[in-house]
PDB file of N, CA and C in Angstrom:
ATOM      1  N   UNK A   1       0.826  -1.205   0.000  1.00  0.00           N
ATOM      2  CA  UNK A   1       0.000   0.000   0.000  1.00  0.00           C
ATOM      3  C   UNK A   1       0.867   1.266   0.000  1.00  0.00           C
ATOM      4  N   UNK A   2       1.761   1.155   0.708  1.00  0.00           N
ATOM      5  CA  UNK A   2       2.877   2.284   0.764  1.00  0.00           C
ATOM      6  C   UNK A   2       2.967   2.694  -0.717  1.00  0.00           C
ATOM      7  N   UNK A   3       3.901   1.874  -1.086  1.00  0.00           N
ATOM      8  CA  UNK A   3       4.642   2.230  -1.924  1.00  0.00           C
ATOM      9  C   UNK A   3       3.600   2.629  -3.786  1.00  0.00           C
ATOM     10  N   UNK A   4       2.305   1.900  -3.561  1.00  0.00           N
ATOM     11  CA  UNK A   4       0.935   2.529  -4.359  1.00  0.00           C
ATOM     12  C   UNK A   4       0.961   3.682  -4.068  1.00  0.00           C
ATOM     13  N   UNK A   5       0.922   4.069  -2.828  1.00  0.00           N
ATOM     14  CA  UNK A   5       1.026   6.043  -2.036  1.00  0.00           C
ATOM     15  C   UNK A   5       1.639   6.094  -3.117  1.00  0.00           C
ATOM     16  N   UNK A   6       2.967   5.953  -2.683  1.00  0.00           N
ATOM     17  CA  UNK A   6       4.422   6.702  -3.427  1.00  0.00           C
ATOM     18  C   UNK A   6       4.564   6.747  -4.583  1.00  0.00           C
ATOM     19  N   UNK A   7       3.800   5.691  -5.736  1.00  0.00           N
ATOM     20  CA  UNK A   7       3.744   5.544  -6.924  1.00  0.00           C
ATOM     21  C   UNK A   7       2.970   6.700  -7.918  1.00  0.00           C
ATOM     22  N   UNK A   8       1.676   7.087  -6.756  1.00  0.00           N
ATOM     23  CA  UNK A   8       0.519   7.565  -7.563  1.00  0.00           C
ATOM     24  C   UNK A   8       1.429   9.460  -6.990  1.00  0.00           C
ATOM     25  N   UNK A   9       1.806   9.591  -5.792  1.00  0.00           N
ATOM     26  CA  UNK A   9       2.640  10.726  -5.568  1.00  0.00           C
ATOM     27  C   UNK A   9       3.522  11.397  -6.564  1.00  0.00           C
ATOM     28  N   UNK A  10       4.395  10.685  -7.167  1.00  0.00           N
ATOM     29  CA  UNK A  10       5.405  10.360  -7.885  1.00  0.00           C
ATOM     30  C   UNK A  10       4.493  11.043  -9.376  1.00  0.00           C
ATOM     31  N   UNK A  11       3.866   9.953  -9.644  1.00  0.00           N
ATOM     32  CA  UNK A  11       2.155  10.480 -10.948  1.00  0.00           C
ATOM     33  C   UNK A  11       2.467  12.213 -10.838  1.00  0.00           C
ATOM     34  N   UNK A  12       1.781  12.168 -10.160  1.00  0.00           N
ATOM     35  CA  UNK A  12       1.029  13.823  -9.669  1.00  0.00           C
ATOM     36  C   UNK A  12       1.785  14.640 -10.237  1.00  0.00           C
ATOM     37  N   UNK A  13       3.033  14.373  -9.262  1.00  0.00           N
ATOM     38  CA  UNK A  13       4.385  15.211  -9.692  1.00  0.00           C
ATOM     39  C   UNK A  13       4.562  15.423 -11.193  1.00  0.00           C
ATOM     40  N   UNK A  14       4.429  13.873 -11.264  1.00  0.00           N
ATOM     41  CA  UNK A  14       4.966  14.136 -12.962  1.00  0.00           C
ATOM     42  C   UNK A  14       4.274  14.995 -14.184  1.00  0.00           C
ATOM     43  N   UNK A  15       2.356  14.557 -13.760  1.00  0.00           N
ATOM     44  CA  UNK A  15       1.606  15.736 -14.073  1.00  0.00           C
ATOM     45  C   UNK A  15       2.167  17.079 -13.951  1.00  0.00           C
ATOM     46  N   UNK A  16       2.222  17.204 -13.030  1.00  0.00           N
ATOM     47  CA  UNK A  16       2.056  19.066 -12.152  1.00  0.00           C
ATOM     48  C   UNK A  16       3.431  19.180 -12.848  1.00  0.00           C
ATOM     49  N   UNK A  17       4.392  18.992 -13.521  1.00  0.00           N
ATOM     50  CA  UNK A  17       5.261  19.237 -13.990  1.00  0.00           C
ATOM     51  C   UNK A  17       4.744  19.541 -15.537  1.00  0.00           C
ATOM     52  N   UNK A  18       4.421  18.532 -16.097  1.00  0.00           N
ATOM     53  CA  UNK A  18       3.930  18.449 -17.479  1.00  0.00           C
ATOM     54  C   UNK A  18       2.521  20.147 -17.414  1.00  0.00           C
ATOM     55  N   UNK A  19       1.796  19.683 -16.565  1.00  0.00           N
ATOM     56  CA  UNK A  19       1.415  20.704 -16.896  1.00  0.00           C
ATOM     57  C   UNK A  19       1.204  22.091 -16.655  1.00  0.00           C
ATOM     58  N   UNK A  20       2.714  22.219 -15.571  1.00  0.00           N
ATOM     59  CA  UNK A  20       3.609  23.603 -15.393  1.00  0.00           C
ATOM     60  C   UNK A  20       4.480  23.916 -16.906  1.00  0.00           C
ATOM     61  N   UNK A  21       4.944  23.425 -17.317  1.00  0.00           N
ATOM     62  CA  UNK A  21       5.397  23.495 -18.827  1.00  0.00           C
ATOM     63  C   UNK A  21       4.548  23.593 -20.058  1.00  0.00           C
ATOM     64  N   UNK A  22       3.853  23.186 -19.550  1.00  0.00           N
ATOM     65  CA  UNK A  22       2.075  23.735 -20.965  1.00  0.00           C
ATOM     66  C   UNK A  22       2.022  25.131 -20.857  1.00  0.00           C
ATOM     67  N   UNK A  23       1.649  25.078 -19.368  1.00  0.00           N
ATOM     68  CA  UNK A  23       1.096  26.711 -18.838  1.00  0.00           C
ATOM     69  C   UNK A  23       2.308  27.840 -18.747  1.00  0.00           C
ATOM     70  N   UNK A  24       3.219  27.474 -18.729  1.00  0.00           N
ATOM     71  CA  UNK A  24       4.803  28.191 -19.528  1.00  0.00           C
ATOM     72  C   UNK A  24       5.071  28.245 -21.071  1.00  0.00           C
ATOM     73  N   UNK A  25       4.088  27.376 -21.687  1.00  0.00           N
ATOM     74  CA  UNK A  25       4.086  27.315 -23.318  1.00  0.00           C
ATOM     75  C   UNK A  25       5.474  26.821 -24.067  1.00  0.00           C
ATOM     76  N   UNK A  26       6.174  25.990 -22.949  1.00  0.00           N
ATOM     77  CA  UNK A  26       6.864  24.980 -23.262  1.00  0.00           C
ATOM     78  C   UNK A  26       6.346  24.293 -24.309  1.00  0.00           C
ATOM     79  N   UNK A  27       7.435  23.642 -25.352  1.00  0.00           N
ATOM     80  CA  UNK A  27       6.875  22.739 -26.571  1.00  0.00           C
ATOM     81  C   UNK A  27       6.890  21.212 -25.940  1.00  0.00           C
ATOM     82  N   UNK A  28       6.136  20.994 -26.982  1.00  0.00           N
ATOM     83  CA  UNK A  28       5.958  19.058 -26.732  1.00  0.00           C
ATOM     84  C   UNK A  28       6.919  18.586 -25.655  1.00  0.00           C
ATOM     85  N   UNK A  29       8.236  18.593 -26.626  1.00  0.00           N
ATOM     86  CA  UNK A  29       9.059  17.877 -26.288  1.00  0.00           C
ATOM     87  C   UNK A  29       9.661  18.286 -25.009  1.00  0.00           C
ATOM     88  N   UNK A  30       9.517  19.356 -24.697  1.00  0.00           N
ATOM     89  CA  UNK A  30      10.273  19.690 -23.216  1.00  0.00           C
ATOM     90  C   UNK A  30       9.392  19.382 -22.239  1.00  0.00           C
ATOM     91  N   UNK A  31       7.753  19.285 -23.163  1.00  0.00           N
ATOM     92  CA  UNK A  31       6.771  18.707 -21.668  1.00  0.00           C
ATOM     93  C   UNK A  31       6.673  17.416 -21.083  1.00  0.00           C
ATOM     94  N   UNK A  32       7.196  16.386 -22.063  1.00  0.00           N
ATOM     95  CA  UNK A  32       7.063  15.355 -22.468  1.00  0.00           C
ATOM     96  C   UNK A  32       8.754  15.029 -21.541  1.00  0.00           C
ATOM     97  N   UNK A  33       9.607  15.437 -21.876  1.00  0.00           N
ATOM     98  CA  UNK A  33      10.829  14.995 -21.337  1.00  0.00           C
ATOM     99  C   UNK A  33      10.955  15.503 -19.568  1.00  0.00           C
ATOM    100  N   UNK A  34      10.276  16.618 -19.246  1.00  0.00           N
ATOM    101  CA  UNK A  34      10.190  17.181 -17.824  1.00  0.00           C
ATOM    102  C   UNK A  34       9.436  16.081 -17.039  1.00  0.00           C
ATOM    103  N   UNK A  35       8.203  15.722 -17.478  1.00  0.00           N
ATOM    104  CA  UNK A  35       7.174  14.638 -16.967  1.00  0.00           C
ATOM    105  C   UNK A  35       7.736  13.151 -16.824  1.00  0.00           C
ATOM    106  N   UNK A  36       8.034  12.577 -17.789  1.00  0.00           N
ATOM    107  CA  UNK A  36       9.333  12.128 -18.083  1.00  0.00           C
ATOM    108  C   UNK A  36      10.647  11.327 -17.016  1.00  0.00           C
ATOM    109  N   UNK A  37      11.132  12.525 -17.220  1.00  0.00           N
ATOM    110  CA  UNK A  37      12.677  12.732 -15.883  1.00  0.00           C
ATOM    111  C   UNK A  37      11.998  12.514 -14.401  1.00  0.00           C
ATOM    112  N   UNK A  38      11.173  13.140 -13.940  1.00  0.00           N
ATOM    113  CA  UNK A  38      10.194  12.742 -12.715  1.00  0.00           C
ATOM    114  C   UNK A  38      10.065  11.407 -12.290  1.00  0.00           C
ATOM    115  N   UNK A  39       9.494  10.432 -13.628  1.00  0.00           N
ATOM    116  CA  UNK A  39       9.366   9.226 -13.286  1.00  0.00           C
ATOM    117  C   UNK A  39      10.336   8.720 -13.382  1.00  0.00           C
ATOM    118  N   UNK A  40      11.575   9.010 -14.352  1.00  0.00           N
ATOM    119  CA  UNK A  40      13.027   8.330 -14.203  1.00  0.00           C
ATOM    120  C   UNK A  40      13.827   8.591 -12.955  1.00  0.00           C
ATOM    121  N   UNK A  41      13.478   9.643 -11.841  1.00  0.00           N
ATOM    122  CA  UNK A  41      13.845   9.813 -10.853  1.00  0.00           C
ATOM    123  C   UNK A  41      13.613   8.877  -9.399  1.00  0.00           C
ATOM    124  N   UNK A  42      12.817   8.106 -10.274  1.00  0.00           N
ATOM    125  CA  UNK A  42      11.826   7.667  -8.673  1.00  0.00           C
ATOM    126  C   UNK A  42      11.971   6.204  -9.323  1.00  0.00           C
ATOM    127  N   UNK A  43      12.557   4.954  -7.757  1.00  0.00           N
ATOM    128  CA  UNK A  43      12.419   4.314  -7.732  1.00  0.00           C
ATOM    129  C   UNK A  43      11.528   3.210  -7.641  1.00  0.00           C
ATOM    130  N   UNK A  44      10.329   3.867  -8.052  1.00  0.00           N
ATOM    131  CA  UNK A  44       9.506   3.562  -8.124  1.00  0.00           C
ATOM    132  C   UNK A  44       8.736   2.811  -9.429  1.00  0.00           C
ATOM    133  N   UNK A  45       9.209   3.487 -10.234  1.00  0.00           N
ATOM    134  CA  UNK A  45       8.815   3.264 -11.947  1.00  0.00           C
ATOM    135  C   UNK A  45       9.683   2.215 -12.815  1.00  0.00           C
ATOM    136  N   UNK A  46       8.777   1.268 -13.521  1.00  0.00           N
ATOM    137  CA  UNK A  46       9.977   0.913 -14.326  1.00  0.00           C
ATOM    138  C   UNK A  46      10.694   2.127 -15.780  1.00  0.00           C
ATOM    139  N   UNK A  47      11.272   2.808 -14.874  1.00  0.00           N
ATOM    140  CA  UNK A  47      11.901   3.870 -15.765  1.00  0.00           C
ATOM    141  C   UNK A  47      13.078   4.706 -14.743  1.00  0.00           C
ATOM    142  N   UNK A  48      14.162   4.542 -15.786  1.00  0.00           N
ATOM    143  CA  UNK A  48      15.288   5.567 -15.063  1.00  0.00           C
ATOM    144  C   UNK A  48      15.864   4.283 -13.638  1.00  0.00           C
ATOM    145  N   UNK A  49      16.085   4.646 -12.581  1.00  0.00           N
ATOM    146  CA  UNK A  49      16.543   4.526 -11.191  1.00  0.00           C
ATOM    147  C   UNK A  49      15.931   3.349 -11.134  1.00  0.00           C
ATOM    148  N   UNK A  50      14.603   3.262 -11.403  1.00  0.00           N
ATOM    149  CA  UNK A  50      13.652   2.243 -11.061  1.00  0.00           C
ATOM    150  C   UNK A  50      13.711   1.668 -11.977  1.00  0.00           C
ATOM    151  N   UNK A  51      14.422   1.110 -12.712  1.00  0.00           N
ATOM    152  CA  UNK A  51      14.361   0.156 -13.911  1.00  0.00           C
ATOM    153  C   UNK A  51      14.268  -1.486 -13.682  1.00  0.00           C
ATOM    154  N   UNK A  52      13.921  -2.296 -14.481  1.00  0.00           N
ATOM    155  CA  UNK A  52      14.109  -3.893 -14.196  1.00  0.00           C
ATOM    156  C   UNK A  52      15.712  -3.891 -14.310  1.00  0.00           C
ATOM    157  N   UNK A  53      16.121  -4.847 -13.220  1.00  0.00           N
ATOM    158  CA  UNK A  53      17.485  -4.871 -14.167  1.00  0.00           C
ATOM    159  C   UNK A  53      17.776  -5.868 -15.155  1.00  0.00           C
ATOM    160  N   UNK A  54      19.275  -5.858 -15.359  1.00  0.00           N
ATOM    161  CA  UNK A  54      19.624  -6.673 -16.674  1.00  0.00           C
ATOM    162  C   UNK A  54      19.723  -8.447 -15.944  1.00  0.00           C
ATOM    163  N   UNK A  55      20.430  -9.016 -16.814  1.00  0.00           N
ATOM    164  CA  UNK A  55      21.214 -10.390 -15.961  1.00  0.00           C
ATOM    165  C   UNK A  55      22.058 -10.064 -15.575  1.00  0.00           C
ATOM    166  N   UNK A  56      23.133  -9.045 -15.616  1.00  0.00           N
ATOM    167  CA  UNK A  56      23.927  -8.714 -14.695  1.00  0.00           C
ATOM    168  C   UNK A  56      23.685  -8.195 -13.288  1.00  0.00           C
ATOM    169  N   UNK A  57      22.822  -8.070 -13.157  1.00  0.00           N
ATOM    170  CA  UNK A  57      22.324  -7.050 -12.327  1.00  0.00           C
ATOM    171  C   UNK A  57      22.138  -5.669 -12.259  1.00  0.00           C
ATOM    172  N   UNK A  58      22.269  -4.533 -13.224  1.00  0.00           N
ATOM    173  CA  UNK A  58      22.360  -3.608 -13.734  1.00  0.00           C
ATOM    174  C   UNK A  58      21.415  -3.076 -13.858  1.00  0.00           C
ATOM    175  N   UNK A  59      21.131  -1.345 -13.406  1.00  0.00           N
ATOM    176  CA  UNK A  59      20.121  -0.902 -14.040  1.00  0.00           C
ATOM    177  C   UNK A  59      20.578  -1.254 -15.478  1.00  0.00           C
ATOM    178  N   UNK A  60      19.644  -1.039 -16.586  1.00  0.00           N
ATOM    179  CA  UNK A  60      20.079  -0.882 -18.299  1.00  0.00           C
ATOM    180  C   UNK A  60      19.063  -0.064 -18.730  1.00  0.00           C
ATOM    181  N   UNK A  61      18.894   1.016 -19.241  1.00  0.00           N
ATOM    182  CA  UNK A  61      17.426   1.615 -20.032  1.00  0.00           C
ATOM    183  C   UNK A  61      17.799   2.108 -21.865  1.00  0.00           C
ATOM    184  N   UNK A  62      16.727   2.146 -21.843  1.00  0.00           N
ATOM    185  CA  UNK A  62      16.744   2.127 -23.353  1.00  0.00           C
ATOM    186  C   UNK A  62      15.342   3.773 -23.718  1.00  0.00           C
ATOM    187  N   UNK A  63      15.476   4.643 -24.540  1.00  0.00           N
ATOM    188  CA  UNK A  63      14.613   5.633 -24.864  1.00  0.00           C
ATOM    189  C   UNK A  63      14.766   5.932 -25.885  1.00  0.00           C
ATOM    190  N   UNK A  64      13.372   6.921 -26.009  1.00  0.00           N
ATOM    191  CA  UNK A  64      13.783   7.189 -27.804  1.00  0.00           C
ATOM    192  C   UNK A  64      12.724   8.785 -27.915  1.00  0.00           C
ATOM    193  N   UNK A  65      12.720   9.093 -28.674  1.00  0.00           N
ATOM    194  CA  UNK A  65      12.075  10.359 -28.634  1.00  0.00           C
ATOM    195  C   UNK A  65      11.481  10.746 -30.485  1.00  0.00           C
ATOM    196  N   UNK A  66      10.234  11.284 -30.674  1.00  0.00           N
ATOM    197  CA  UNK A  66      10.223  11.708 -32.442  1.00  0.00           C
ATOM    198  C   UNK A  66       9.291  12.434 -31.901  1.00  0.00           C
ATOM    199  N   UNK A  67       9.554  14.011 -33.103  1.00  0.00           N
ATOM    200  CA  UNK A  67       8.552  14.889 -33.320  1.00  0.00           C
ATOM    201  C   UNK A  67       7.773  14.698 -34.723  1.00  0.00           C
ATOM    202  N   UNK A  68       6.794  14.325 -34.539  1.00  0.00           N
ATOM    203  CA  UNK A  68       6.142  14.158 -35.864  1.00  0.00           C
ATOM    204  C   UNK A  68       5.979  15.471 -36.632  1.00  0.00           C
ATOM    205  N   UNK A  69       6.559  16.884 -36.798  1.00  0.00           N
ATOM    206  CA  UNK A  69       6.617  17.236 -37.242  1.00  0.00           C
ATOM    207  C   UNK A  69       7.513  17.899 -38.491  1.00  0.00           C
ATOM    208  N   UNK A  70       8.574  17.230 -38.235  1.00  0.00           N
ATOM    209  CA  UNK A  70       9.862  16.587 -38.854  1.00  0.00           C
ATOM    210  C   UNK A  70      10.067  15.095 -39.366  1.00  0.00           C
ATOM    211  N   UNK A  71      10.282  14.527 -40.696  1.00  0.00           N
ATOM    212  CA  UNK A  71       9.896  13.059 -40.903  1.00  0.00           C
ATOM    213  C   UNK A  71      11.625  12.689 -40.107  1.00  0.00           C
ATOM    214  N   UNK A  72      12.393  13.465 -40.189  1.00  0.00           N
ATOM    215  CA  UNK A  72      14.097  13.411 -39.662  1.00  0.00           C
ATOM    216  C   UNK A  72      13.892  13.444 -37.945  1.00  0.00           C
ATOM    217  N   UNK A  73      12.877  13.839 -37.643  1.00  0.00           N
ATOM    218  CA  UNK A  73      12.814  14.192 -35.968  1.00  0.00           C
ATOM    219  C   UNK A  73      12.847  12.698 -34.952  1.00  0.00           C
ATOM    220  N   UNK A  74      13.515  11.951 -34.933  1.00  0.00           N
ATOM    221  CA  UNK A  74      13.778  10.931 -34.182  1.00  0.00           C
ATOM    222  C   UNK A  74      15.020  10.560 -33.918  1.00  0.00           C
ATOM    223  N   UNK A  75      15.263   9.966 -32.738  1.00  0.00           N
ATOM    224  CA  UNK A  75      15.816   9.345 -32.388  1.00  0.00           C
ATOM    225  C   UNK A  75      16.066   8.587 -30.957  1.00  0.00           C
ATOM    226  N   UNK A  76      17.078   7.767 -30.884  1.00  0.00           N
ATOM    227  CA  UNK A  76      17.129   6.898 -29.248  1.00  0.00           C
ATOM    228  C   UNK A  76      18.576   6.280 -28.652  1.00  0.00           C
ATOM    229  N   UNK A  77      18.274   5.916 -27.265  1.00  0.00           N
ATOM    230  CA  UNK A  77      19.527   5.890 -26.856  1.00  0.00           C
ATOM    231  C   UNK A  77      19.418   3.932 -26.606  1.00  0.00           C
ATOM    232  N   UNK A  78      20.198   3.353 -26.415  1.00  0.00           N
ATOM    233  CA  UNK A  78      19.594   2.363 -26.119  1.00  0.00           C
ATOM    234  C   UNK A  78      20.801   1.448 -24.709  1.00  0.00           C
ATOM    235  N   UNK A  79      20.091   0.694 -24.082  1.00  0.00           N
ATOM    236  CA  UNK A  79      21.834  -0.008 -23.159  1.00  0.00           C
ATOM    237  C   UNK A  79      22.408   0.816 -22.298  1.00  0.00           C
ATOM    238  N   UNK A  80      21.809   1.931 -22.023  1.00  0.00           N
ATOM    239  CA  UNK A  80      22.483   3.156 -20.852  1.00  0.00           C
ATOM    240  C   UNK A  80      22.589   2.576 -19.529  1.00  0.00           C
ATOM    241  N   UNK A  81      23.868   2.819 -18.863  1.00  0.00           N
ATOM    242  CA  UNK A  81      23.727   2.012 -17.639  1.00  0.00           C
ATOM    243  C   UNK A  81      24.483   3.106 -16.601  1.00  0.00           C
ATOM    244  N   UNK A  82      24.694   4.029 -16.959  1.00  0.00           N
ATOM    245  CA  UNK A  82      24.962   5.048 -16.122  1.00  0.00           C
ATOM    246  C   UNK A  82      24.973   6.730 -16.351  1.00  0.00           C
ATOM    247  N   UNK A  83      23.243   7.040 -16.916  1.00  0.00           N
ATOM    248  CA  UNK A  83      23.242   7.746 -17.310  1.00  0.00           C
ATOM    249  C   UNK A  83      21.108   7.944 -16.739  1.00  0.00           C
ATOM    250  N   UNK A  84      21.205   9.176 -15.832  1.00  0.00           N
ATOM    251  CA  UNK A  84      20.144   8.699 -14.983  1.00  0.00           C
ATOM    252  C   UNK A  84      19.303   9.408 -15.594  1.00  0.00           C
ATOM    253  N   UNK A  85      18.661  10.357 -16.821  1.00  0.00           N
ATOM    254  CA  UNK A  85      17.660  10.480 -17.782  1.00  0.00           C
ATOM    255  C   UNK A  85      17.808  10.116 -18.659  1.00  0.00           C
ATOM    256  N   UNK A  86      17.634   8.566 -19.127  1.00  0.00           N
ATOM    257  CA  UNK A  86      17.564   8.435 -20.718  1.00  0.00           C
ATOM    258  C   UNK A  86      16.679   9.215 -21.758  1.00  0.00           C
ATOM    259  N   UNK A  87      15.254   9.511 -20.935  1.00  0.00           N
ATOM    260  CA  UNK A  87      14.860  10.819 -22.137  1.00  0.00           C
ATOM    261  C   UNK A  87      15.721  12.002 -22.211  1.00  0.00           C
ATOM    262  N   UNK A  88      16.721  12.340 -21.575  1.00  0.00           N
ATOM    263  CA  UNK A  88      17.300  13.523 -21.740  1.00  0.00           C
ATOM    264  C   UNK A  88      18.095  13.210 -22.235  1.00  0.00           C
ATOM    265  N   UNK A  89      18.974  12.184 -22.868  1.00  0.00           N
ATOM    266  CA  UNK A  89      19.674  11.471 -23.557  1.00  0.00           C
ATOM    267  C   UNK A  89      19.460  11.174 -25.063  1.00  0.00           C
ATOM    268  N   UNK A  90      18.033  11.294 -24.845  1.00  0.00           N
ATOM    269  CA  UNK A  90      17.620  10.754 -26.515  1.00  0.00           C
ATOM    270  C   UNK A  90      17.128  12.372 -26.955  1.00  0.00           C
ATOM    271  N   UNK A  91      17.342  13.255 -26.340  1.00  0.00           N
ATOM    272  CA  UNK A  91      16.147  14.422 -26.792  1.00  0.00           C
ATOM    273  C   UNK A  91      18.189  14.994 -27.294  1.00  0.00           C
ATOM    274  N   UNK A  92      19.400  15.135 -26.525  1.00  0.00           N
ATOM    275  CA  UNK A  92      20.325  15.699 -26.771  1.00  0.00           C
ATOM    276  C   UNK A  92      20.807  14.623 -28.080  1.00  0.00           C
ATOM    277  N   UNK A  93      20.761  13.385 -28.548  1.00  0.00           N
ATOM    278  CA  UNK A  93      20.703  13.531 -29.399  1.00  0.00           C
ATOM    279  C   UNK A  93      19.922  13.414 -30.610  1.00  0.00           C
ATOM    280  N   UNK A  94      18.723  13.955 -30.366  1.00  0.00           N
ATOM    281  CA  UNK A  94      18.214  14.477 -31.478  1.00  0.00           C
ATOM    282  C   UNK A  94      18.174  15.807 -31.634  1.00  0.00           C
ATOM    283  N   UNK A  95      18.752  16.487 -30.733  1.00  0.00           N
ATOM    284  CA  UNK A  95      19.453  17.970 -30.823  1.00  0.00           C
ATOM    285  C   UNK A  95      20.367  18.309 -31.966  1.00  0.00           C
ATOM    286  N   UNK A  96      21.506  16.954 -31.493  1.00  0.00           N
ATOM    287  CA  UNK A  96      22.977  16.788 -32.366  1.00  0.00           C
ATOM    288  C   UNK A  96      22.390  16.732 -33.625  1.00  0.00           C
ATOM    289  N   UNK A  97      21.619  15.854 -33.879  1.00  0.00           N
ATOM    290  CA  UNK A  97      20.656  15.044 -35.085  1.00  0.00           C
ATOM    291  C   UNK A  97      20.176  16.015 -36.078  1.00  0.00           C
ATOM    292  N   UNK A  98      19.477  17.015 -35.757  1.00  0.00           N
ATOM    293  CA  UNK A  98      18.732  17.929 -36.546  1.00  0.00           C
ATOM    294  C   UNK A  98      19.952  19.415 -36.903  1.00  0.00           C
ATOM    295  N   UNK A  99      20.809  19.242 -35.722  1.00  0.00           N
ATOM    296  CA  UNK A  99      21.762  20.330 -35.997  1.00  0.00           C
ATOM    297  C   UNK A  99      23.039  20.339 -37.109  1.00  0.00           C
ATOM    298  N   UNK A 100      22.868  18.803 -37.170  1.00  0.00           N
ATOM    299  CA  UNK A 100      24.631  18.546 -37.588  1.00  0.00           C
ATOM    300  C   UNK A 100      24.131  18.660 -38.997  1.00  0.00           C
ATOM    301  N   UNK A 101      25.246  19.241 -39.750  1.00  0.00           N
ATOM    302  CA  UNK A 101      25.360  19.373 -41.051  1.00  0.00           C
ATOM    303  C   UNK A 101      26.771  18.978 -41.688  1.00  0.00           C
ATOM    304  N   UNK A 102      26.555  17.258 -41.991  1.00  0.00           N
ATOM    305  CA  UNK A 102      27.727  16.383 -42.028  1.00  0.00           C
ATOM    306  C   UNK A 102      28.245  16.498 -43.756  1.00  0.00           C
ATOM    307  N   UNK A 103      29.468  16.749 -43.598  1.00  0.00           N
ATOM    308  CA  UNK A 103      30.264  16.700 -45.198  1.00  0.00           C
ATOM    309  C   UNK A 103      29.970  15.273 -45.694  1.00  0.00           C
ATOM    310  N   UNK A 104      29.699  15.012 -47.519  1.00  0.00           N
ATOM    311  CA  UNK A 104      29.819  13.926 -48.152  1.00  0.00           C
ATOM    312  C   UNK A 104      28.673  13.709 -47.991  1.00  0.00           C
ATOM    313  N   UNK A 105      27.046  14.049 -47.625  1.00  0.00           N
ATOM    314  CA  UNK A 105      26.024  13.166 -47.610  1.00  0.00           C
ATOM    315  C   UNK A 105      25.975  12.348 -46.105  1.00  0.00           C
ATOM    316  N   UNK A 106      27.043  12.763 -45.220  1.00  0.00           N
ATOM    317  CA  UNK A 106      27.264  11.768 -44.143  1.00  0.00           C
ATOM    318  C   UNK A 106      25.785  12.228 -43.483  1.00  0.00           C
ATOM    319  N   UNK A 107      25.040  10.956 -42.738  1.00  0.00           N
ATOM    320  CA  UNK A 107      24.042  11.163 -41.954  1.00  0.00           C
ATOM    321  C   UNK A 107      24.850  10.858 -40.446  1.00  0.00           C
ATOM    322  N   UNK A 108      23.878  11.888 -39.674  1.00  0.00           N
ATOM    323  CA  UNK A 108      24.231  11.836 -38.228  1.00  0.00           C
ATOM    324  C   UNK A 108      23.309  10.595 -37.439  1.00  0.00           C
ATOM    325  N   UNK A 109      24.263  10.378 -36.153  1.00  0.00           N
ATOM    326  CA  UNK A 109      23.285   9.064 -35.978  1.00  0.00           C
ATOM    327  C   UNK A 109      22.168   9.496 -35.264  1.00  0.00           C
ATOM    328  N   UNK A 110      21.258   8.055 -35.500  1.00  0.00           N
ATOM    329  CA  UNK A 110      19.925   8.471 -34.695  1.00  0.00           C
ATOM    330  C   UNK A 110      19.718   7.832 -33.557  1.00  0.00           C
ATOM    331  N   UNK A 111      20.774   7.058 -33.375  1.00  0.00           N
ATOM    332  CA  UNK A 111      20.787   5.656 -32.323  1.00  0.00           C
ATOM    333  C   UNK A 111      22.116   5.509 -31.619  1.00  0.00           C
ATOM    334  N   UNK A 112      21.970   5.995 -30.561  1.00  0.00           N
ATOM    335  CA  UNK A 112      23.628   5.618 -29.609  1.00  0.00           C
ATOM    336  C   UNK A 112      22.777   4.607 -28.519  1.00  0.00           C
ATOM    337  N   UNK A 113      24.213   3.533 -28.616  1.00  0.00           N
ATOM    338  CA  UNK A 113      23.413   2.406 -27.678  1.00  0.00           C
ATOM    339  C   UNK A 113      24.724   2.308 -27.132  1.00  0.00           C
ATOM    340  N   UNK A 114      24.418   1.165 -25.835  1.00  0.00           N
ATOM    341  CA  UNK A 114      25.677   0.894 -24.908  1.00  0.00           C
ATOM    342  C   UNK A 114      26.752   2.216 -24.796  1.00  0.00           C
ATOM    343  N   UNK A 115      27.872   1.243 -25.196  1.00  0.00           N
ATOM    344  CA  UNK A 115      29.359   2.157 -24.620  1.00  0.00           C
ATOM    345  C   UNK A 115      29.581   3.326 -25.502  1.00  0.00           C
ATOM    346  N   UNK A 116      28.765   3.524 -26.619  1.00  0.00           N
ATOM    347  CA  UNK A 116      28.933   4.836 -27.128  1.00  0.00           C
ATOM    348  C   UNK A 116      27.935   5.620 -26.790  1.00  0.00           C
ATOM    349  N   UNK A 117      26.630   5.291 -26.246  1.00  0.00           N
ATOM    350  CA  UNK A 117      25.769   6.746 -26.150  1.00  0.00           C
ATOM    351  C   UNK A 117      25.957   6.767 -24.448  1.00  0.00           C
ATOM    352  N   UNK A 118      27.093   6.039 -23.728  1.00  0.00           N
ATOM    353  CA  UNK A 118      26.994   6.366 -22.084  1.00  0.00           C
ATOM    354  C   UNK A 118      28.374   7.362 -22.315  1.00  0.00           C
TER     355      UNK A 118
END
C-alpha cells in the first residue's frame, strides 16, 4: 500500500510538472521529457533509477524520442547504464541530429546504444 502512495505521488508530480510546462508554453518535447525525468527519478517506476534490471544485475534503459513534425525528428539511446535520464539522452541527441550538417552526404546518428551513447 505504501509504496501505491508513493507511486501515484510520484504520478502527480509528474503531471504538475507536465502541466507547469504547458502553462509556460513549453513545446511538446520539453513537456514530455520534464514529466518524463520525474518518473526516471523515482524508484519507483519501471523507468530511469527504477528500472528492471539486466542479468547482470544492472540498471540498463533504453529511450527514444520523435517529433512528428519533422519526418528526420527521431531518435534513441539504447543499453544506458549510467546515465540517470535516458529521455534527456535521446532528446540531446536528437538535438545533435537535426543540428549537424555532415560533409559527403554523411548522416548523423539516430541511435547511440551501450558504450557509445553512455
Amino acid at each position: 500500500k505504501q509504496a501505491e502512495v508513493g507511486l501515484l505521488r510520484t504520478i502527480k508530480r509528474a503531471l504538475r510538472a507536465a502541466h507547469s510546462a504547458v502553462s509556460n508554453g513549453d513545446n511538446g518535447q520539453t513537456v514530455i521529457t520534464k514529466a518524463i525525468s520525474i518518473l526516471e527519478d523515482s524508484p519507483l517506476t519501471n523507468a530511469g533509477i527504477g528500472s528492471s534490471l539486466n542479468l547482470d544485475g544492472e540498471v540498463e534503459c533504453d529511450s527514444s524520442i520523435v517529433d512528428g513534425s519533422d519526418p528526420n525528428a527521431f531518435a534513441s539511446v539504447a543499453a544506458l547504464k549510467k546515465i540517470k535520464n535516458p529521455s534527456k539522452a535521446a532528446v540531446k541527441v536528437l538535438e545533435f541530429k537535426l543540428k549537424s550538417d555532415l560533409p559527403c552526404g554523411l548522416v548523423p546518428p539516430g541511435l547511440l546504444c551501450s558504450c557509445g551513447a553512455n
